[in-house]
C-alpha atoms as a PDB file:
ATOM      1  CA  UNK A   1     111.093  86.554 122.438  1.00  0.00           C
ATOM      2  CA  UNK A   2     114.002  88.910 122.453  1.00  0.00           C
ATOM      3  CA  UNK A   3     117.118  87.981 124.024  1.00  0.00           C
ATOM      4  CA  UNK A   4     118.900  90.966 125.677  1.00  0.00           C
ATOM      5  CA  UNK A   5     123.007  90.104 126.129  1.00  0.00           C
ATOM      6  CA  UNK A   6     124.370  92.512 128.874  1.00  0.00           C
ATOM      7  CA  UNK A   7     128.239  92.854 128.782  1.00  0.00           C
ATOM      8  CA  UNK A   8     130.180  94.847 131.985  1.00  0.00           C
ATOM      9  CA  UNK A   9     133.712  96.056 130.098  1.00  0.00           C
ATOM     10  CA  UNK A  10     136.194  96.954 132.190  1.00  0.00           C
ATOM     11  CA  UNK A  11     138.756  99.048 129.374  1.00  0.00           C
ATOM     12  CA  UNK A  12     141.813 100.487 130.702  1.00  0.00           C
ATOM     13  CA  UNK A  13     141.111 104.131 131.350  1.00  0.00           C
ATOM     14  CA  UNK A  14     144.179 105.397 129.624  1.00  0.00           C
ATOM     15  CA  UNK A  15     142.595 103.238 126.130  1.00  0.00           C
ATOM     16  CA  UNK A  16     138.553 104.684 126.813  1.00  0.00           C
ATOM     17  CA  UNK A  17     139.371 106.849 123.136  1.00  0.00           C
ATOM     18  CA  UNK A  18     140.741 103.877 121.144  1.00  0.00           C
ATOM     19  CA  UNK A  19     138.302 101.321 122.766  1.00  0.00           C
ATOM     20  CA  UNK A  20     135.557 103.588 121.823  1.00  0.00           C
ATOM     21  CA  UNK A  21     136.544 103.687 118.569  1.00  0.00           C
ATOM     22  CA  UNK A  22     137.185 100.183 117.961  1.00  0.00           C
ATOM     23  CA  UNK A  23     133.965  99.110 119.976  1.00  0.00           C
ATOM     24  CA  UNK A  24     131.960 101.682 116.959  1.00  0.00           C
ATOM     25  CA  UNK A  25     133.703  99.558 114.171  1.00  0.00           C
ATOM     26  CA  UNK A  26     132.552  96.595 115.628  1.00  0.00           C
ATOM     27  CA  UNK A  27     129.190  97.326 116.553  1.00  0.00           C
ATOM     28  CA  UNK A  28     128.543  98.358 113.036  1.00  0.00           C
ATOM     29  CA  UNK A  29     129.969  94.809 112.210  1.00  0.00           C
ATOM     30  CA  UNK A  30     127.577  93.018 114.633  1.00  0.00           C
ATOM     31  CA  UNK A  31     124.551  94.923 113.200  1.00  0.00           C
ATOM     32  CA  UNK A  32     124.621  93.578 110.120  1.00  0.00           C
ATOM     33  CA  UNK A  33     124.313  90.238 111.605  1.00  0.00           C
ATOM     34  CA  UNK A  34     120.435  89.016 110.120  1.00  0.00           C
ATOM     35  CA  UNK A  35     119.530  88.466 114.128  1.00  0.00           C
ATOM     36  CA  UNK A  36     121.079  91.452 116.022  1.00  0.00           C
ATOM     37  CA  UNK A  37     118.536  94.184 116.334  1.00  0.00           C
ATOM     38  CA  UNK A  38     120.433  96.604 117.453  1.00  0.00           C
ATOM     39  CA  UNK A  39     123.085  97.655 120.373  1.00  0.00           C
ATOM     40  CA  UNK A  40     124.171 100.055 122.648  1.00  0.00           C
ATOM     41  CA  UNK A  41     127.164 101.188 124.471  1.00  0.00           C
ATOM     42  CA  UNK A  42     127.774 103.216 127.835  1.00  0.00           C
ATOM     43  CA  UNK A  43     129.783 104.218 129.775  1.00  0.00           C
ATOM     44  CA  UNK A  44     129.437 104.113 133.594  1.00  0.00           C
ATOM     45  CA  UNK A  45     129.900 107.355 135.385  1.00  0.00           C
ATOM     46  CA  UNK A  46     130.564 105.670 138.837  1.00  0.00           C
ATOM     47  CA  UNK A  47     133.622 103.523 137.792  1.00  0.00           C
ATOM     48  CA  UNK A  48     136.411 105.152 135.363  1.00  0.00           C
ATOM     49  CA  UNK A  49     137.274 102.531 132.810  1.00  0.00           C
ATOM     50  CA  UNK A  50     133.325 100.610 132.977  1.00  0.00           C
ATOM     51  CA  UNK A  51     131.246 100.314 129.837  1.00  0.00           C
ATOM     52  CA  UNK A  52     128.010  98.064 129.073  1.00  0.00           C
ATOM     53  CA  UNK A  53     127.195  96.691 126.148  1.00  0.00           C
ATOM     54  CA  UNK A  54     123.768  96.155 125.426  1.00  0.00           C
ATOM     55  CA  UNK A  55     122.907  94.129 122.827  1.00  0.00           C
ATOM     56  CA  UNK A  56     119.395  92.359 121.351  1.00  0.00           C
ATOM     57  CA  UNK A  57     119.143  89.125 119.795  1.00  0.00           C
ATOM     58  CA  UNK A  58     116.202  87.384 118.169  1.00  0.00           C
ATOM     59  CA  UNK A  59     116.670  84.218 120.459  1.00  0.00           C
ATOM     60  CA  UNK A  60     119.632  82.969 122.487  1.00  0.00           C
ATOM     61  CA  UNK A  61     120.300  79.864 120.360  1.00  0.00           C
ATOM     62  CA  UNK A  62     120.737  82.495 117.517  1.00  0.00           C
ATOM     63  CA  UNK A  63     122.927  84.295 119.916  1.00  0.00           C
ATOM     64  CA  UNK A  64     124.693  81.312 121.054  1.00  0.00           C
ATOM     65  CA  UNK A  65     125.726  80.455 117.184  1.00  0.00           C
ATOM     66  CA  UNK A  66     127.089  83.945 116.731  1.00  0.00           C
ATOM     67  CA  UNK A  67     128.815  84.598 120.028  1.00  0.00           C
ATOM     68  CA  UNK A  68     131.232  81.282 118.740  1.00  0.00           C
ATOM     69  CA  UNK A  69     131.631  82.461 115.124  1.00  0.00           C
ATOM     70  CA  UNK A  70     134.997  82.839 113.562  1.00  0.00           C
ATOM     71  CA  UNK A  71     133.786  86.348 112.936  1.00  0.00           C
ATOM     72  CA  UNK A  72     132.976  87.619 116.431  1.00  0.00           C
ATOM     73  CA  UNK A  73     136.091  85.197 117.650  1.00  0.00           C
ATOM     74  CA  UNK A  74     137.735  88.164 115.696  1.00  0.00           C
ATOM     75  CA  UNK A  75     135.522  90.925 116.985  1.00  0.00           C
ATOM     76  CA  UNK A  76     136.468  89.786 120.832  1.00  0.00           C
ATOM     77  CA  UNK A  77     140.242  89.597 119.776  1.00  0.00           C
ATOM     78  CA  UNK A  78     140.279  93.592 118.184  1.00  0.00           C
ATOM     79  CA  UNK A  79     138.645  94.426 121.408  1.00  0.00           C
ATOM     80  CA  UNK A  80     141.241  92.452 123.713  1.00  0.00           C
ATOM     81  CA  UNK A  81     143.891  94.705 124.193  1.00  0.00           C
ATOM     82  CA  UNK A  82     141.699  97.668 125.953  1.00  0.00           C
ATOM     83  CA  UNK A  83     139.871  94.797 128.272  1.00  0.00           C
ATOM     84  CA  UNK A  84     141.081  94.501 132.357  1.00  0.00           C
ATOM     85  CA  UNK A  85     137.900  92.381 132.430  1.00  0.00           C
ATOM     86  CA  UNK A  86     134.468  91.842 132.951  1.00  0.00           C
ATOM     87  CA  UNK A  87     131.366  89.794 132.547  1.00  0.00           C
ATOM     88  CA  UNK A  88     128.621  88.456 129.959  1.00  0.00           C
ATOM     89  CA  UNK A  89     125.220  87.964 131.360  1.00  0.00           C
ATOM     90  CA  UNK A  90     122.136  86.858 128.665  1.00  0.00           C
ATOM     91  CA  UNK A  91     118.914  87.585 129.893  1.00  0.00           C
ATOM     92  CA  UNK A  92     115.333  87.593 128.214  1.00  0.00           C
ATOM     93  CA  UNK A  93     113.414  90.400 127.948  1.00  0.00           C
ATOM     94  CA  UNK A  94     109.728  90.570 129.665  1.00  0.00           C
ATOM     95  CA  UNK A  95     108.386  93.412 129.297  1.00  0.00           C
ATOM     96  CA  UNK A  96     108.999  96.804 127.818  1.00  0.00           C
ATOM     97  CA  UNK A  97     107.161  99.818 128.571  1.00  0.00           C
ATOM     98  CA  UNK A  98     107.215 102.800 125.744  1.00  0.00           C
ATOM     99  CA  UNK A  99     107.274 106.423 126.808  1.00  0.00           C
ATOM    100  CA  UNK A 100     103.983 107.507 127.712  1.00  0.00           C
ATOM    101  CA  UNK A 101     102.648 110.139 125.244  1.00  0.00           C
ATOM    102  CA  UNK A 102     102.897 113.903 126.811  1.00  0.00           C
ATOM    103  CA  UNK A 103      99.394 114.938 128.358  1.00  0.00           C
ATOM    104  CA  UNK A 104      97.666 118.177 126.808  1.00  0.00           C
END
């Protein structure tokens, strides 16, 4: 079952461009983990400075290995200097509903 890690970012707005940039490098790092498949990032248009990370693992304990890595110890410490804070939640997925097809 697919494991879906939500992360709230909260970058220094004055750092969005850089962070941005950094977070892409990274991402593309993280991807070629064998059990990512696949991430997202966005950026809240409520609070200045708020991203989300959305990220899918194969299982948690998969997740769980990587997240203490020496490799994505590195990825959190490129990604330090933008951070204020924020928050880490890992949640399973139940369900997910595809676009319904367009009616004639």
């Amino acid at each position: 079952m697919t494991h879906r890690v939500i992360l709230r970012m909260e970058v220094f707005p004055e750092l969005a461009g850089d962070f941005e940039r950094t977070w892409g490098e990274v991402g593309e790092a993280i991807s070629r983990e064998p059990h990512n498949l696949g991430q997202t990032l966005v950026r809240d248009t409520e609070e200045q400075g708020v991203y989300w990370v959305l990220t899918d693992w194969t299982d948690e304990p998969r997740f769980r290995a990587f997240e203490t890595s020496p490799a994505h110890v590195e990825h959190r410490q490129r990604l330090r200097p933008y951070r204020r804070g924020g928050s880490m939640n890992v949640t399973e997925l139940v369900r997910h509903i595809h676009p319904a097809p367009p009616t004639a």
